[in-house]
C-alpha atoms as a PDB file:
ATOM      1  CA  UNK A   1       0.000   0.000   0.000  1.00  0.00           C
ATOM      2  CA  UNK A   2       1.452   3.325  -0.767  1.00  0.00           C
ATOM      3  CA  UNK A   3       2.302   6.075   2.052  1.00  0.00           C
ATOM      4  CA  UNK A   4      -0.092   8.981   2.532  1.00  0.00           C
ATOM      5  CA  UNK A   5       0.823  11.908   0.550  1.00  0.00           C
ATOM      6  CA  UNK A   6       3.356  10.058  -1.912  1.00  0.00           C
ATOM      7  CA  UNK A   7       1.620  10.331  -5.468  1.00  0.00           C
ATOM      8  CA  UNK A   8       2.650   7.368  -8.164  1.00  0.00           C
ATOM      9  CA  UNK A   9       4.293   8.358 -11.145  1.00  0.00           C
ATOM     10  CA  UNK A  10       4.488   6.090 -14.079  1.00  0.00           C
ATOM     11  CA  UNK A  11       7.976   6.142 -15.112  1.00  0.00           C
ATOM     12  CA  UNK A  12       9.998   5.085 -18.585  1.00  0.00           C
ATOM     13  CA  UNK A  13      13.674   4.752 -18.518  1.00  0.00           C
ATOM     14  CA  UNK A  14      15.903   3.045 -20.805  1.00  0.00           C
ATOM     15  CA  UNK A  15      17.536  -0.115 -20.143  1.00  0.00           C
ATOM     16  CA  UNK A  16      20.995   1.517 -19.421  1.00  0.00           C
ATOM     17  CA  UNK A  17      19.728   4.128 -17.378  1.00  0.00           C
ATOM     18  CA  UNK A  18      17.718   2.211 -15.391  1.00  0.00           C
ATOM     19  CA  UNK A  19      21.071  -0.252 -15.090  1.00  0.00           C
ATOM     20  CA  UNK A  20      23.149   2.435 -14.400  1.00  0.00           C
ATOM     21  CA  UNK A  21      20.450   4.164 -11.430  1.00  0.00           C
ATOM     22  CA  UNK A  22      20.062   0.130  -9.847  1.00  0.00           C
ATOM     23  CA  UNK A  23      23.925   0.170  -9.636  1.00  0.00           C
ATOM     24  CA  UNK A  24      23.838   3.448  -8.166  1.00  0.00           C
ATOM     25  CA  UNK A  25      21.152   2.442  -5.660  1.00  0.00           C
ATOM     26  CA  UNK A  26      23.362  -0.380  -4.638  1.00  0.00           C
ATOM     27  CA  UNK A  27      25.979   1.742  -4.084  1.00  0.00           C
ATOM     28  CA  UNK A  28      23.883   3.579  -1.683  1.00  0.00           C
ATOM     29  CA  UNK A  29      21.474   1.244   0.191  1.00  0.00           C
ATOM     30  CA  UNK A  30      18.645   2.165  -1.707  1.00  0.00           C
ATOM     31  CA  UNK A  31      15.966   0.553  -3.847  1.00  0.00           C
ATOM     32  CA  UNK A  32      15.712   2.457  -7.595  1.00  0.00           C
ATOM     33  CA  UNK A  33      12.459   3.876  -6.299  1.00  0.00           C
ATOM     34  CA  UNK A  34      14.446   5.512  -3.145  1.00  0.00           C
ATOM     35  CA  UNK A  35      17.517   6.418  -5.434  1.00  0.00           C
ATOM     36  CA  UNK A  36      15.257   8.518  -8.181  1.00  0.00           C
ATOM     37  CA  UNK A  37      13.364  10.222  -5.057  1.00  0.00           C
ATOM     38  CA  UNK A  38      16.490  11.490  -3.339  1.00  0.00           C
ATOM     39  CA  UNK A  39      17.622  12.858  -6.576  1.00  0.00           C
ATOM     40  CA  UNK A  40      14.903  14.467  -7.625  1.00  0.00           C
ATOM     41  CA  UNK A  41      15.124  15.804  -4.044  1.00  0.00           C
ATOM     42  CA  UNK A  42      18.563  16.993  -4.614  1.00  0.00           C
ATOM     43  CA  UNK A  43      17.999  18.391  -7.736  1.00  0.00           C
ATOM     44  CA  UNK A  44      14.651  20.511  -6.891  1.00  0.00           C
ATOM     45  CA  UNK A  45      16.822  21.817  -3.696  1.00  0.00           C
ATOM     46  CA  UNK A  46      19.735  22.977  -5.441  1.00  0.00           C
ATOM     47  CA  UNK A  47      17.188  24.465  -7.963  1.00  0.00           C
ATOM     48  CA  UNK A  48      15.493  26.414  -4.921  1.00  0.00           C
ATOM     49  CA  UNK A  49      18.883  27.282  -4.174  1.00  0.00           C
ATOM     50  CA  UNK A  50      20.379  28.873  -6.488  1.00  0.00           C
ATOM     51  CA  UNK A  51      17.200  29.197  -9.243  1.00  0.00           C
ATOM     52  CA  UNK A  52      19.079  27.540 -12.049  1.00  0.00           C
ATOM     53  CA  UNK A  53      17.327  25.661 -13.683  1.00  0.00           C
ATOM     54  CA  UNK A  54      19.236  22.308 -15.615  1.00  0.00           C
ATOM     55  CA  UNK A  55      21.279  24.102 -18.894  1.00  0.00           C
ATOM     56  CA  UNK A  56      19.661  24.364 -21.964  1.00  0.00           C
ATOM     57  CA  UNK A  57      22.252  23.145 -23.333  1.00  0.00           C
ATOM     58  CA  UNK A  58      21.895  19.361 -21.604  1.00  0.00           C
ATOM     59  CA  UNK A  59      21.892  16.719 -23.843  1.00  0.00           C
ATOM     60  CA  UNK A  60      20.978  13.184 -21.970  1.00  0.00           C
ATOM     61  CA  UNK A  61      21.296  11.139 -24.966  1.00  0.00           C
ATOM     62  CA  UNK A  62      25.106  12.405 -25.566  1.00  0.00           C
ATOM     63  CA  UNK A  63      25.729  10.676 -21.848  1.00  0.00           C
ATOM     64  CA  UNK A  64      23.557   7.767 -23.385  1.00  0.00           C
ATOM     65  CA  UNK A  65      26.158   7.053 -25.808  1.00  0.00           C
ATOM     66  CA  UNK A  66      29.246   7.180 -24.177  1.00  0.00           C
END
């Protein structure tokens, strides 16, 4: 059963992303789920911080195919 107040979000992520956020949840003790949470956390608090917003310039797919 899901926690009060925490909304589902349907969520599609490509096989080496997803890989690459498990591994990264490993890392840290956390299940995928927790891992994209506390980013997302981190990212919308450094955005309140500082008001930047990620650079236009951001291509995920050039990461993709390193």
């Amino acid at each position: 059963m899901a926690e009060l107040g925490k909304k589902q979000v349907p969520l599609r992520l490509s096989p080496r992303l997803y890989e690459e956020l498990s591994a990264w949840a490993e890392e840290d003790f956390r299940s995928v789920n927790g891992q994209i949470e506390y980013l997302l956390t981190a990212c919308v608090r450094q955005h309140k911080k500082n008001g930047r917003p990620v650079p236009k310039s951001f291509d995920p797919t050039e990461e993709q195919n390193e």
